[in-house]
PDB file of N, CA and C in Angstrom:
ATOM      1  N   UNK A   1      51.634   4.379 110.432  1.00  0.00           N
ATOM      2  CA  UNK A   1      50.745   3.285 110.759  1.00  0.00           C
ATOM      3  C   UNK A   1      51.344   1.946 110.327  1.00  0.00           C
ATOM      4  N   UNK A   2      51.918   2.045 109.498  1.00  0.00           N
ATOM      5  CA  UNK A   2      52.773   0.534 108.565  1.00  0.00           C
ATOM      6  C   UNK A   2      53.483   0.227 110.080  1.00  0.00           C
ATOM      7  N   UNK A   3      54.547   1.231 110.101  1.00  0.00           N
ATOM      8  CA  UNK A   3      55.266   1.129 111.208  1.00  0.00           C
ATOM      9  C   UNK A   3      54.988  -0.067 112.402  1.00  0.00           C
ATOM     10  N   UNK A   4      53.720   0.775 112.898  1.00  0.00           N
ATOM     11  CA  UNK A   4      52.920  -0.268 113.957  1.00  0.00           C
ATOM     12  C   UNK A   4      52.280  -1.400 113.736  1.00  0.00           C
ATOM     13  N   UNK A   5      52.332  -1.846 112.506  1.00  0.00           N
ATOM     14  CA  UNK A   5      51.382  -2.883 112.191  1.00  0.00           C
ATOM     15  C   UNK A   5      52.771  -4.032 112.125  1.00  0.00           C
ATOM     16  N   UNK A   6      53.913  -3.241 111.652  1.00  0.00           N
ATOM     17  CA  UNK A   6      55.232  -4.318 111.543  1.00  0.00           C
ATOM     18  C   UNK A   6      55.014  -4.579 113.012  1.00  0.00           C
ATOM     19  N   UNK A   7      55.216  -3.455 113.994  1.00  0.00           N
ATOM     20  CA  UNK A   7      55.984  -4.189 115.337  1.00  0.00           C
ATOM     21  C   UNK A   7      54.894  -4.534 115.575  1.00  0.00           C
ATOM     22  N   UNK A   8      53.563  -4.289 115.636  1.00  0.00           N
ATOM     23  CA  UNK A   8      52.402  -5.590 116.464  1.00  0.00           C
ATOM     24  C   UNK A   8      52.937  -6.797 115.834  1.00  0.00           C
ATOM     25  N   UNK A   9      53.220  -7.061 114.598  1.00  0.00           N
ATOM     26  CA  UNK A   9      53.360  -9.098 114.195  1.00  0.00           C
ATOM     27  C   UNK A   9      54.666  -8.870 114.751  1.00  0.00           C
ATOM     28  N   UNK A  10      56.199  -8.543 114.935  1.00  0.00           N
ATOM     29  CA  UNK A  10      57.120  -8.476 115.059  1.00  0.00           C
ATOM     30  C   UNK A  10      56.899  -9.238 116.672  1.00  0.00           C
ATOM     31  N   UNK A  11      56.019  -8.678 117.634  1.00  0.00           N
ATOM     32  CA  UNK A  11      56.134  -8.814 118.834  1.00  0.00           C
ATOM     33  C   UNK A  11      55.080 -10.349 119.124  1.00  0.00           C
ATOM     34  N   UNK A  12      54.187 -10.295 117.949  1.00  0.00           N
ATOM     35  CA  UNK A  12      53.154 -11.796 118.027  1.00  0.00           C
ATOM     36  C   UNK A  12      54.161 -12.892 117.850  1.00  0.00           C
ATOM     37  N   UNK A  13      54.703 -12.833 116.735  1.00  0.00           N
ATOM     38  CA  UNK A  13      56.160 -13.730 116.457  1.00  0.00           C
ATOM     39  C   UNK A  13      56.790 -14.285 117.098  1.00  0.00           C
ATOM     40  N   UNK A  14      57.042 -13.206 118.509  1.00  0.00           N
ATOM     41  CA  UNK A  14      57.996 -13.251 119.273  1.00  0.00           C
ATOM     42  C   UNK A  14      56.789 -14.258 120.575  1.00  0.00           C
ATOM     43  N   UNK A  15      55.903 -13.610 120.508  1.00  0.00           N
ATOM     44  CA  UNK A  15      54.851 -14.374 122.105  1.00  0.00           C
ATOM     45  C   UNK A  15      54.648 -15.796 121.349  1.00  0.00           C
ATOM     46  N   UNK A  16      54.544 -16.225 120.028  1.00  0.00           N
ATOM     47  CA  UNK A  16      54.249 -17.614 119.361  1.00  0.00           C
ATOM     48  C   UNK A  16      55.169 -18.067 119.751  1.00  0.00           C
ATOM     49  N   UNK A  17      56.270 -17.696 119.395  1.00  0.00           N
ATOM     50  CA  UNK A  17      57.793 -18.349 119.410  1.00  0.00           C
ATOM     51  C   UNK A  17      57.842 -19.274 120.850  1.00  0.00           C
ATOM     52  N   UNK A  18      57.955 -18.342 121.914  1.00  0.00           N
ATOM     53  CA  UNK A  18      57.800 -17.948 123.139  1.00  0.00           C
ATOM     54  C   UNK A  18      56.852 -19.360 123.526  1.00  0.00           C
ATOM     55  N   UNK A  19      55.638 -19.095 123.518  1.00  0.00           N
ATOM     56  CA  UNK A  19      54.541 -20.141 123.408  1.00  0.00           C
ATOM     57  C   UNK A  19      55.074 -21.424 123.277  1.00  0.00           C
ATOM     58  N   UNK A  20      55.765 -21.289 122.144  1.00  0.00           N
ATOM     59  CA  UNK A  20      56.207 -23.099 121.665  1.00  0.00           C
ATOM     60  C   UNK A  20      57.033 -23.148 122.213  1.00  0.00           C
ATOM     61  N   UNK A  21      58.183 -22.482 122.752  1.00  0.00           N
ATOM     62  CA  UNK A  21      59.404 -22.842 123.511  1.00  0.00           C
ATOM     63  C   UNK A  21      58.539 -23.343 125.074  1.00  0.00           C
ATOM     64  N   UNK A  22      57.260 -23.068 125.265  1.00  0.00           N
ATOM     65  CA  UNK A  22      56.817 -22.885 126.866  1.00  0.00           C
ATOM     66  C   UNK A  22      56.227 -24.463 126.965  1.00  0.00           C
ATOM     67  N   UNK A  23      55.331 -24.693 125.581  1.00  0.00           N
ATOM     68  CA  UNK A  23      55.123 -26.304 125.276  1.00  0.00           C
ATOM     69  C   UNK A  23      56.123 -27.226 125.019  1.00  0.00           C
ATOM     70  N   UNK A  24      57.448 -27.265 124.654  1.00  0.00           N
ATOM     71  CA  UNK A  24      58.679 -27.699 124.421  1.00  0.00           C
ATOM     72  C   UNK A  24      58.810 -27.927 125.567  1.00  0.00           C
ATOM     73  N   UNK A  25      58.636 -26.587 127.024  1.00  0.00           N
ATOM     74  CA  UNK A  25      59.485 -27.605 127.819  1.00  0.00           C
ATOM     75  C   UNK A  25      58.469 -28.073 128.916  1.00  0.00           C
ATOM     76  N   UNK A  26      57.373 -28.264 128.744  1.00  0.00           N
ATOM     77  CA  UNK A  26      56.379 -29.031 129.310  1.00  0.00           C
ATOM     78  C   UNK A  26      55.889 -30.366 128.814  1.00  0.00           C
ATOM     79  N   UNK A  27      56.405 -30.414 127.350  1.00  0.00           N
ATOM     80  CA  UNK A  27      56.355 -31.777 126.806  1.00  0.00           C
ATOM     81  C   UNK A  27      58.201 -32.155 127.132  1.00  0.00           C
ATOM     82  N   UNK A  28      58.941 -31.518 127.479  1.00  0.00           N
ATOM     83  CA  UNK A  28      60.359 -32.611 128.111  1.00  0.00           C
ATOM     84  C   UNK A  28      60.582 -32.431 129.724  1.00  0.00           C
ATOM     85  N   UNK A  29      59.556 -32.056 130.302  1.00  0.00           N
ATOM     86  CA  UNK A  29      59.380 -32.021 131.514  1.00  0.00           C
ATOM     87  C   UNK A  29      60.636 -31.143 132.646  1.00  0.00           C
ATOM     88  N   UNK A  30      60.334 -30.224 131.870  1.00  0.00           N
ATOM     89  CA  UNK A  30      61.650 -29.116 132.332  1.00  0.00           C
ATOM     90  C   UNK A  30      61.428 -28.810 133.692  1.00  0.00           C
ATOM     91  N   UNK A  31      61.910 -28.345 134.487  1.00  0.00           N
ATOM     92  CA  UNK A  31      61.885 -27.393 135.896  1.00  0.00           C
ATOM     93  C   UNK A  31      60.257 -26.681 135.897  1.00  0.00           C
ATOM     94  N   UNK A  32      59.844 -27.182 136.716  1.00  0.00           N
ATOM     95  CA  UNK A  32      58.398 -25.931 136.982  1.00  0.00           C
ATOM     96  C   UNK A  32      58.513 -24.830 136.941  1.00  0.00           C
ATOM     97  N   UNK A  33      59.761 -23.868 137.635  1.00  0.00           N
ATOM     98  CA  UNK A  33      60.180 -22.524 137.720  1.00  0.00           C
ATOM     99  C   UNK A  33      60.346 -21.799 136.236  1.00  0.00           C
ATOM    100  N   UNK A  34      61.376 -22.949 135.673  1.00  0.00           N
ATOM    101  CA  UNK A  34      62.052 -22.757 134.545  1.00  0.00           C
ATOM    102  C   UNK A  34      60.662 -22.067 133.443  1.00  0.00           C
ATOM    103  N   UNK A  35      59.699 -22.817 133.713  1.00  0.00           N
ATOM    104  CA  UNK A  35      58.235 -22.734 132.895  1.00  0.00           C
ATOM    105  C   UNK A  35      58.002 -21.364 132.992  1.00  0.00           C
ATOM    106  N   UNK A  36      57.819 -21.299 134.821  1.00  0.00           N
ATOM    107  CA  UNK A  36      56.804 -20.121 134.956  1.00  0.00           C
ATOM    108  C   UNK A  36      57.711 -18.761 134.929  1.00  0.00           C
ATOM    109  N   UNK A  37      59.073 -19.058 134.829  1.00  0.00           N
ATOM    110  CA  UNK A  37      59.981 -18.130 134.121  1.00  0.00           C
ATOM    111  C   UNK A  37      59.366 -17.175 132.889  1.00  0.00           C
ATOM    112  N   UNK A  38      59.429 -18.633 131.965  1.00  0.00           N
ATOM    113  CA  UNK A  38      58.755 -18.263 130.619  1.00  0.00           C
ATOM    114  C   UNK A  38      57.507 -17.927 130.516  1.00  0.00           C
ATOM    115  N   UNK A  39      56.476 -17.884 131.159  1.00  0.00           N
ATOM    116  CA  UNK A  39      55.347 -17.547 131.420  1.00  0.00           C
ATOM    117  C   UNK A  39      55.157 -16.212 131.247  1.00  0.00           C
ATOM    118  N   UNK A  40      55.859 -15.869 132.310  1.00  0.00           N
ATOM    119  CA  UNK A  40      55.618 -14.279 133.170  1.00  0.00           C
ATOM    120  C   UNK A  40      56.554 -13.681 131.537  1.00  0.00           C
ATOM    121  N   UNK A  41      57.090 -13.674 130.904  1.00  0.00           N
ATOM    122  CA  UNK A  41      58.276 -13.267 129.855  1.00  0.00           C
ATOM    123  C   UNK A  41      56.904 -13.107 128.762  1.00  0.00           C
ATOM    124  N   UNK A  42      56.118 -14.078 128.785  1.00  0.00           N
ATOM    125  CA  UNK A  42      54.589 -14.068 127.704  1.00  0.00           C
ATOM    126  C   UNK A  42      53.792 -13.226 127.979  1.00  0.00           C
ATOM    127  N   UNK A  43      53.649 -13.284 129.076  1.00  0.00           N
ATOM    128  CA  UNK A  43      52.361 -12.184 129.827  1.00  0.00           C
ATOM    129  C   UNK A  43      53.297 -10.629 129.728  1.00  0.00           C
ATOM    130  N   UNK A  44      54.555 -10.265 130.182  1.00  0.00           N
ATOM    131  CA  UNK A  44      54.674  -9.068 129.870  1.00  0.00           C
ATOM    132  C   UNK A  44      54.986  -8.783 128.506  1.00  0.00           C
ATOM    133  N   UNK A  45      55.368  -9.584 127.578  1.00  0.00           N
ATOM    134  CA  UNK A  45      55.247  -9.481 126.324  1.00  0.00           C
ATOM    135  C   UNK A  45      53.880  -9.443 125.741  1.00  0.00           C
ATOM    136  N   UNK A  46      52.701  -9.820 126.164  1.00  0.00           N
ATOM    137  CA  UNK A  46      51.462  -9.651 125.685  1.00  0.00           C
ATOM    138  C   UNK A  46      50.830  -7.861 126.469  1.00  0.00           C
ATOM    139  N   UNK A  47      51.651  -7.661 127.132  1.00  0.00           N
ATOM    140  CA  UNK A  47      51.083  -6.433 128.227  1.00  0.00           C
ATOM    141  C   UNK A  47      51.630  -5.508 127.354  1.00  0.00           C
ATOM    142  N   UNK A  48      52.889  -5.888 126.724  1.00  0.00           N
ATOM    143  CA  UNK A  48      53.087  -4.385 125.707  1.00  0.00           C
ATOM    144  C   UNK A  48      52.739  -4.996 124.544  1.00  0.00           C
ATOM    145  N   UNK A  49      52.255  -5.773 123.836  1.00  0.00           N
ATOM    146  CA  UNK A  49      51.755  -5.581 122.832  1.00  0.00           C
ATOM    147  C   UNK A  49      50.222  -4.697 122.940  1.00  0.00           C
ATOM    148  N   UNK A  50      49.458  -5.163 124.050  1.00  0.00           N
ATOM    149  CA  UNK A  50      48.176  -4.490 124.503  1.00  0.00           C
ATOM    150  C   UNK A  50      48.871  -2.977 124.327  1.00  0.00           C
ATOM    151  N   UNK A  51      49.625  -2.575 125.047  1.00  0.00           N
ATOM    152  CA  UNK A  51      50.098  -1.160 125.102  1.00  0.00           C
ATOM    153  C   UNK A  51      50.210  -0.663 123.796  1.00  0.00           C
ATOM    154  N   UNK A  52      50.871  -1.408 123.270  1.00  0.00           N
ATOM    155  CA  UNK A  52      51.075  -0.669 121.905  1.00  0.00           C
ATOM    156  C   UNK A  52      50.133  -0.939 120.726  1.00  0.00           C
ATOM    157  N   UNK A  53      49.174  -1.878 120.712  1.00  0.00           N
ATOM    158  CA  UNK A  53      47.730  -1.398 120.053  1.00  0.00           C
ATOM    159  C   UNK A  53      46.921  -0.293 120.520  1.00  0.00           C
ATOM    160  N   UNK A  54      46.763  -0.510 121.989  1.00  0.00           N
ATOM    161  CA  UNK A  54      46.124   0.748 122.509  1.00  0.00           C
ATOM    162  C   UNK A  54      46.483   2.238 121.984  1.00  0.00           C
ATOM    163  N   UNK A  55      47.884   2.505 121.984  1.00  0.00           N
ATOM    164  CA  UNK A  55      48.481   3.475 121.871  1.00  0.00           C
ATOM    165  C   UNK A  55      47.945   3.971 120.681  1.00  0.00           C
ATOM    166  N   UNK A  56      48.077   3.154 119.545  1.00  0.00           N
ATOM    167  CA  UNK A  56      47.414   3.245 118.165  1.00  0.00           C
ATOM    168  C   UNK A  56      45.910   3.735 117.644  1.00  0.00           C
ATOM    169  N   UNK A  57      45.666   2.541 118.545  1.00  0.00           N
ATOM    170  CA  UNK A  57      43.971   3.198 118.753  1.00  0.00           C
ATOM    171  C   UNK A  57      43.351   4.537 119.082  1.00  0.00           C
ATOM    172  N   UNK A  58      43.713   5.170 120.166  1.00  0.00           N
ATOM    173  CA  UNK A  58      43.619   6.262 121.145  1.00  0.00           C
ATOM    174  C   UNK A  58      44.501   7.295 120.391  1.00  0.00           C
ATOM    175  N   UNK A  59      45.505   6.924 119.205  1.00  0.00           N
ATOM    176  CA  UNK A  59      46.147   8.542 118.846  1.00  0.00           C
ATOM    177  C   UNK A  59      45.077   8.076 117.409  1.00  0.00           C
ATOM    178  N   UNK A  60      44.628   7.016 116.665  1.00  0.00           N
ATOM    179  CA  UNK A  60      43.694   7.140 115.434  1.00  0.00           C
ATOM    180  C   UNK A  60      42.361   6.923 115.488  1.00  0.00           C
ATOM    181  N   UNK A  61      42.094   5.780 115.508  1.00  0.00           N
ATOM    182  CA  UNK A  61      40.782   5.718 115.925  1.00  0.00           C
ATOM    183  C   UNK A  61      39.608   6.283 116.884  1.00  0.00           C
ATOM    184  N   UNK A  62      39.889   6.562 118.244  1.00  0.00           N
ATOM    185  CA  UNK A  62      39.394   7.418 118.893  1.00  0.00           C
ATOM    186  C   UNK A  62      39.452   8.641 118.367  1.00  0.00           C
ATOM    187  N   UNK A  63      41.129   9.241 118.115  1.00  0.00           N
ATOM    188  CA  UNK A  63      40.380  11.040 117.841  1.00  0.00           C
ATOM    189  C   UNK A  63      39.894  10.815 116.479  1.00  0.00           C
ATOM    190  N   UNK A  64      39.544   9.839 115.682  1.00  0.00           N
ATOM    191  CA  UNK A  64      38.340  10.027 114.491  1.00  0.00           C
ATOM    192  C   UNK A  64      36.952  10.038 114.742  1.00  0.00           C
ATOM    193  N   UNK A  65      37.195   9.015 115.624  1.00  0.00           N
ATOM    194  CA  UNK A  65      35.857   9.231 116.567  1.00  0.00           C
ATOM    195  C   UNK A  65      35.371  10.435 116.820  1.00  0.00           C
ATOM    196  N   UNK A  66      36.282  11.260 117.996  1.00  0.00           N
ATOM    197  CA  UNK A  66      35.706  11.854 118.298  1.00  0.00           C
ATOM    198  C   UNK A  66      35.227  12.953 117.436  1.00  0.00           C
ATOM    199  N   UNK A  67      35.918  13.406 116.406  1.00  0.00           N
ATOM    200  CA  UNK A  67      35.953  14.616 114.968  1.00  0.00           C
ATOM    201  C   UNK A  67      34.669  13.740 114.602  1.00  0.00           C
ATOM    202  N   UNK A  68      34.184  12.896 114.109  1.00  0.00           N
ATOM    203  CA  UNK A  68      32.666  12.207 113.762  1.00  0.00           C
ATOM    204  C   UNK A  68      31.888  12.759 114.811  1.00  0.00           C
ATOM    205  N   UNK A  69      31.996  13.023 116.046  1.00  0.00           N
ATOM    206  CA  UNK A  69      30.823  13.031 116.783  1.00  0.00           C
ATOM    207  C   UNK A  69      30.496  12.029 117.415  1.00  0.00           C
ATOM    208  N   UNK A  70      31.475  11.200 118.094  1.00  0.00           N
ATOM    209  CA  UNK A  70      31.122   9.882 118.373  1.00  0.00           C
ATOM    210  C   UNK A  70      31.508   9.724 119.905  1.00  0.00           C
ATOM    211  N   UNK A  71      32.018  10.414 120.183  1.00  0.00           N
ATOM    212  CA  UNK A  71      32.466  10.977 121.517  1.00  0.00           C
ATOM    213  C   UNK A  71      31.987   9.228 122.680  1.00  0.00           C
ATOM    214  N   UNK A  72      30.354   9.626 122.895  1.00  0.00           N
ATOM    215  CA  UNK A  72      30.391   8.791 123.843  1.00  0.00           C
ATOM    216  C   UNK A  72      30.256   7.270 123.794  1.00  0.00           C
ATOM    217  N   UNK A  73      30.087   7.047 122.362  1.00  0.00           N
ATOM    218  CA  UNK A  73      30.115   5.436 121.430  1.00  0.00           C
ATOM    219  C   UNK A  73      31.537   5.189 121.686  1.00  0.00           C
ATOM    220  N   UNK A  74      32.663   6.065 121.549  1.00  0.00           N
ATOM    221  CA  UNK A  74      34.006   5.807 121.511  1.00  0.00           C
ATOM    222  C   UNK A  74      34.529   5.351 123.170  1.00  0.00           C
ATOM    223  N   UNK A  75      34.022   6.411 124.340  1.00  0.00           N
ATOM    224  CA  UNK A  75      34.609   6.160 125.491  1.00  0.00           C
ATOM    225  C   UNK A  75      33.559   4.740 126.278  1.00  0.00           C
ATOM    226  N   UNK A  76      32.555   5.034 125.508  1.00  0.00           N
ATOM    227  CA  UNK A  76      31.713   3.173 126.297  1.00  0.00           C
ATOM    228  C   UNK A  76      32.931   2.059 125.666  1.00  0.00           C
ATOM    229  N   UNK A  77      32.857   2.364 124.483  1.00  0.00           N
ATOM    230  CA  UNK A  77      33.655   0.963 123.836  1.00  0.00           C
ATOM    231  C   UNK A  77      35.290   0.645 124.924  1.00  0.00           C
ATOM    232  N   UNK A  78      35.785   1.897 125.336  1.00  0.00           N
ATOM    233  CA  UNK A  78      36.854   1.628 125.995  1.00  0.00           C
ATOM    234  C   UNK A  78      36.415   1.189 127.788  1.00  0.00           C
ATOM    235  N   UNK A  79      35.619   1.688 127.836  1.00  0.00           N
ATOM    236  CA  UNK A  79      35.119   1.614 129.375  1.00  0.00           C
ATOM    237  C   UNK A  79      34.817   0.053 129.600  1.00  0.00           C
ATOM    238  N   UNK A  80      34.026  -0.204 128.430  1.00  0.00           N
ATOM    239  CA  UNK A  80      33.629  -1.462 128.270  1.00  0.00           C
ATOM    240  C   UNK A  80      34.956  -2.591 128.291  1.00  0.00           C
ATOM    241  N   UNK A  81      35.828  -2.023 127.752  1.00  0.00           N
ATOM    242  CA  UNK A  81      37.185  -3.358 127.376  1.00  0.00           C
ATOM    243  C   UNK A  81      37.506  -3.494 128.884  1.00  0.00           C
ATOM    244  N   UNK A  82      37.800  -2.349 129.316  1.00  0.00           N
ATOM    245  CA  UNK A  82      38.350  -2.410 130.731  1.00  0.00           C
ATOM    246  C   UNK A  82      37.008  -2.583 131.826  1.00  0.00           C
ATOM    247  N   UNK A  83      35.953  -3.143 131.646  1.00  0.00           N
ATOM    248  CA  UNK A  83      35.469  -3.386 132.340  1.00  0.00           C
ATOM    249  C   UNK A  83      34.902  -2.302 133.530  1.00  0.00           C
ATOM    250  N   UNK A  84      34.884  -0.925 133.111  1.00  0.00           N
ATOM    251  CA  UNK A  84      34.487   0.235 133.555  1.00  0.00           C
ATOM    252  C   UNK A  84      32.886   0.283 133.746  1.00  0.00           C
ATOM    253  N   UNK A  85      32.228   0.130 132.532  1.00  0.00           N
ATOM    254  CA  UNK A  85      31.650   0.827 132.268  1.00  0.00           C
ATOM    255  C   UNK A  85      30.058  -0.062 132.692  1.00  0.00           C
ATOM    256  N   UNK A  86      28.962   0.746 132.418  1.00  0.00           N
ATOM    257  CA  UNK A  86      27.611   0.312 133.237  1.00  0.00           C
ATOM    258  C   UNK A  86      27.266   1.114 134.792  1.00  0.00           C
ATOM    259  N   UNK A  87      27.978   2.345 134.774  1.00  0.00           N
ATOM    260  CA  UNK A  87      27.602   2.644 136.182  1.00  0.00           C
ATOM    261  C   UNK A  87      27.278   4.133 136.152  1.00  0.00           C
ATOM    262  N   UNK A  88      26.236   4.343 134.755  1.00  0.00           N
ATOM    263  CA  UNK A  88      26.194   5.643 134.413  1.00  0.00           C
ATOM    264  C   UNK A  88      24.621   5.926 135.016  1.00  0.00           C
TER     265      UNK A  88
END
C-alpha cells in the first residue's frame, strides 16, 4: 500500500509540474497546438492516475467491503462515481 501511495504523489508531481509548464506557456504566448499538446499529456496522465487509485480501491477497499457485508453500499458508491447508477 506505501508503494501506491508513493506513485499516486509521484504521478500528482508530475500533472502539477505539467500544469505550470501549461500556464508558462500561456502566460509567453506559445503556439496553441504546442498547449493543447500539453494538455492531452495532463489528461492522460490524470486517466492513469484515476486507474491506479481505482485499482487500489477495488483490490482493498471494496473486497473489505464486501467481507463487512456491504456488498450493495460498496457497488452504488462505484455506480454512482461513474454515473451508473439510479436505474434500479
Amino acid at each position: 500500500m506505501k508503494a501506491e501511495k508513493q506513485d499516486v504523489l509521484k504521478r500528482l508531481n508530475y500533472i502539477e509540474g505539467h500544469v505550470a509548464g501549461i500556464r508558462k506557456m500561456v502566460e509567453e504566448d506559445k503556439y496553441c497546438v504546442d498547449v493543447l499538446r500539453q494538455t492531452h499529456a495532463v489528461r492522460k496522465a490524470i486517466e492513469k492516475l484515476e486507474q491506479l487509485i481505482l485499482s487500489g480501491h477495488l483490490e482493498s477497499c471494496v473486497v473489505e467491503g464486501i467481507k463487512e457485508g456491504r456488498e450493495e453500499a460498496v457497488i452504488d458508491e462505484l455506480l454512482q462515481l461513474y454515473n451508473v447508477a439510479g436505474n434500479k
